[in-house]
C-alpha atoms as a PDB file:
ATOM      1  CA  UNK A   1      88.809 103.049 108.290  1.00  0.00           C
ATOM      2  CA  UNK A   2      91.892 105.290 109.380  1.00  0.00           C
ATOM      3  CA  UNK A   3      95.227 104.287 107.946  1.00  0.00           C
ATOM      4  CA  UNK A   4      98.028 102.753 110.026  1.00  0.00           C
ATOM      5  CA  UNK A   5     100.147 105.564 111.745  1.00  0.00           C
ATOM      6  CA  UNK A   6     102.402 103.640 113.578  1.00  0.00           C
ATOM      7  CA  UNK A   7     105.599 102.192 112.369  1.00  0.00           C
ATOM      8  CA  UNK A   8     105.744  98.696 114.104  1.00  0.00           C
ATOM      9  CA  UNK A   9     101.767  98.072 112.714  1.00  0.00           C
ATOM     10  CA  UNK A  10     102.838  99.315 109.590  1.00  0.00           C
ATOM     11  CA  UNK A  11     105.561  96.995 109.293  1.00  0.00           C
ATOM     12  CA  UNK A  12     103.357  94.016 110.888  1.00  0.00           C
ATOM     13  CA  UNK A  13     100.640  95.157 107.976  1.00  0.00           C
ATOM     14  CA  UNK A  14     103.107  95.109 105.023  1.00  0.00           C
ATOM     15  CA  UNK A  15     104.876  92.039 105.983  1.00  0.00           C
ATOM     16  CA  UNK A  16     101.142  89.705 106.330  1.00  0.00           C
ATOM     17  CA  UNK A  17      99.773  91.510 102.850  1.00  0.00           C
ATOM     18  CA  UNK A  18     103.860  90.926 101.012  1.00  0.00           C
ATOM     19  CA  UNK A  19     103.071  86.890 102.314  1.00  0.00           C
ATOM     20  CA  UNK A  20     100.182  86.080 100.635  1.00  0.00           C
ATOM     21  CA  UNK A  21      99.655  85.247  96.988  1.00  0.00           C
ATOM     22  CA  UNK A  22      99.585  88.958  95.639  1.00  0.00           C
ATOM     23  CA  UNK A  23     100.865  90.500  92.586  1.00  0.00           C
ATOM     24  CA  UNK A  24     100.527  94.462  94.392  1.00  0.00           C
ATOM     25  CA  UNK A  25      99.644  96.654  97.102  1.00  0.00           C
ATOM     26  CA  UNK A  26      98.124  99.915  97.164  1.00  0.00           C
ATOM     27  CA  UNK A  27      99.866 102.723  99.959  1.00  0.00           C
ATOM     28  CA  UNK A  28      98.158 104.661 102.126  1.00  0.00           C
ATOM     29  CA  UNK A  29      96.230 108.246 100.173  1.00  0.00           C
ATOM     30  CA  UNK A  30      97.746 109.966 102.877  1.00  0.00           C
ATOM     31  CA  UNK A  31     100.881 111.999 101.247  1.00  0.00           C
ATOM     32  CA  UNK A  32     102.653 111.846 104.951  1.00  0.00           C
ATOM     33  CA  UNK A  33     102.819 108.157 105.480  1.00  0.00           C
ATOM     34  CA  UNK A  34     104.058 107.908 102.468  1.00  0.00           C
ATOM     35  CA  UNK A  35     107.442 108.290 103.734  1.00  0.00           C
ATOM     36  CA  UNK A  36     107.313 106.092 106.802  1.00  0.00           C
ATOM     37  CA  UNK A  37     106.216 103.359 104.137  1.00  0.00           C
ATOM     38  CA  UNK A  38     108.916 103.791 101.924  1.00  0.00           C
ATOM     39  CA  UNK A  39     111.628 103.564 104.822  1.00  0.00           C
ATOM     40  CA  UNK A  40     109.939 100.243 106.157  1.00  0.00           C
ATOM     41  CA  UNK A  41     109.537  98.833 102.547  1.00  0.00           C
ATOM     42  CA  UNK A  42     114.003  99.494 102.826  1.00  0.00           C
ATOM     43  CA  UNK A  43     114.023  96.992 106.272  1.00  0.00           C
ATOM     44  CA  UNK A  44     111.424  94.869 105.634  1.00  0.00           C
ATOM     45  CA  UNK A  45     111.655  91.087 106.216  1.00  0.00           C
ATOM     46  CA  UNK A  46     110.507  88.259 105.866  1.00  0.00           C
ATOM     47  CA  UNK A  47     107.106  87.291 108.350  1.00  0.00           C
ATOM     48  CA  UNK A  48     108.353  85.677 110.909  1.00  0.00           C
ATOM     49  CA  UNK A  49     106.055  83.092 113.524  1.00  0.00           C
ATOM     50  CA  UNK A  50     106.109  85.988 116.027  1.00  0.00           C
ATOM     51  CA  UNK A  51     105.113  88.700 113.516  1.00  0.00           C
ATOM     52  CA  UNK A  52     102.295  86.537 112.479  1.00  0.00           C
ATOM     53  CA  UNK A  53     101.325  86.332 116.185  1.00  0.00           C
ATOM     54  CA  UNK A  54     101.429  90.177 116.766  1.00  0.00           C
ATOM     55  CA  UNK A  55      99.628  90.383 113.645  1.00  0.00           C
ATOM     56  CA  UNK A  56      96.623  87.990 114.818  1.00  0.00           C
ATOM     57  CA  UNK A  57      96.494  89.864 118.388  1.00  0.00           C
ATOM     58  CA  UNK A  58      97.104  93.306 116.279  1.00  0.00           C
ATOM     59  CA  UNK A  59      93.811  92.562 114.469  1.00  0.00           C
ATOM     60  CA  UNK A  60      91.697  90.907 117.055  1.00  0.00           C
ATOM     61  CA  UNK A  61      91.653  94.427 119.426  1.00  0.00           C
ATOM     62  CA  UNK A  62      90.353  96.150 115.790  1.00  0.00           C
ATOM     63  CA  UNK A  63      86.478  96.170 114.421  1.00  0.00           C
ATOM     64  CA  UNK A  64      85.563  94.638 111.384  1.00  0.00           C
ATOM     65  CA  UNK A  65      84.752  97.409 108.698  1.00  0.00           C
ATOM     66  CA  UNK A  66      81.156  95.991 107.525  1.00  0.00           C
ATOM     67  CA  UNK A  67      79.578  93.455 109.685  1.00  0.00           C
ATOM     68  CA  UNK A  68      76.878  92.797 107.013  1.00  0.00           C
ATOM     69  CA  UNK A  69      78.714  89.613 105.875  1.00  0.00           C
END
């Protein structure tokens, strides 16, 4: 699995994972993005119906990390 590189997916990512049920969130091992994450954490709002579209078609183009399930 590669991490997310681009801004709007990041954004799309952290918003989903910051509306469920959660009490944390791990970031990204990579020391670059670490940045970028930190600067969308600063404009980050709440999901809205059309992130959580973008989000659904975001994740349909992607394959699932272990089919074995």
């Amino acid at each position: 699995m590669q991490p997310i590189i681009d801004r709007r997916e990041a954004a799309l990512a952290l918003k989903f994972t910051l509306s469920l049920p959660i009490t944390t969130i791990l970031p990204s091992g990579e020391d670059r993005l670490f940045p970028m994450i930190l600067d969308v954490m600063r404009t980050l709002g709440p999901l809205t119906p059309k992130d959580r579209n973008a989000m659904k078609h975001l994740v349909s183009t992607l394959a699932p990390i272990n089919t074995a399930f």
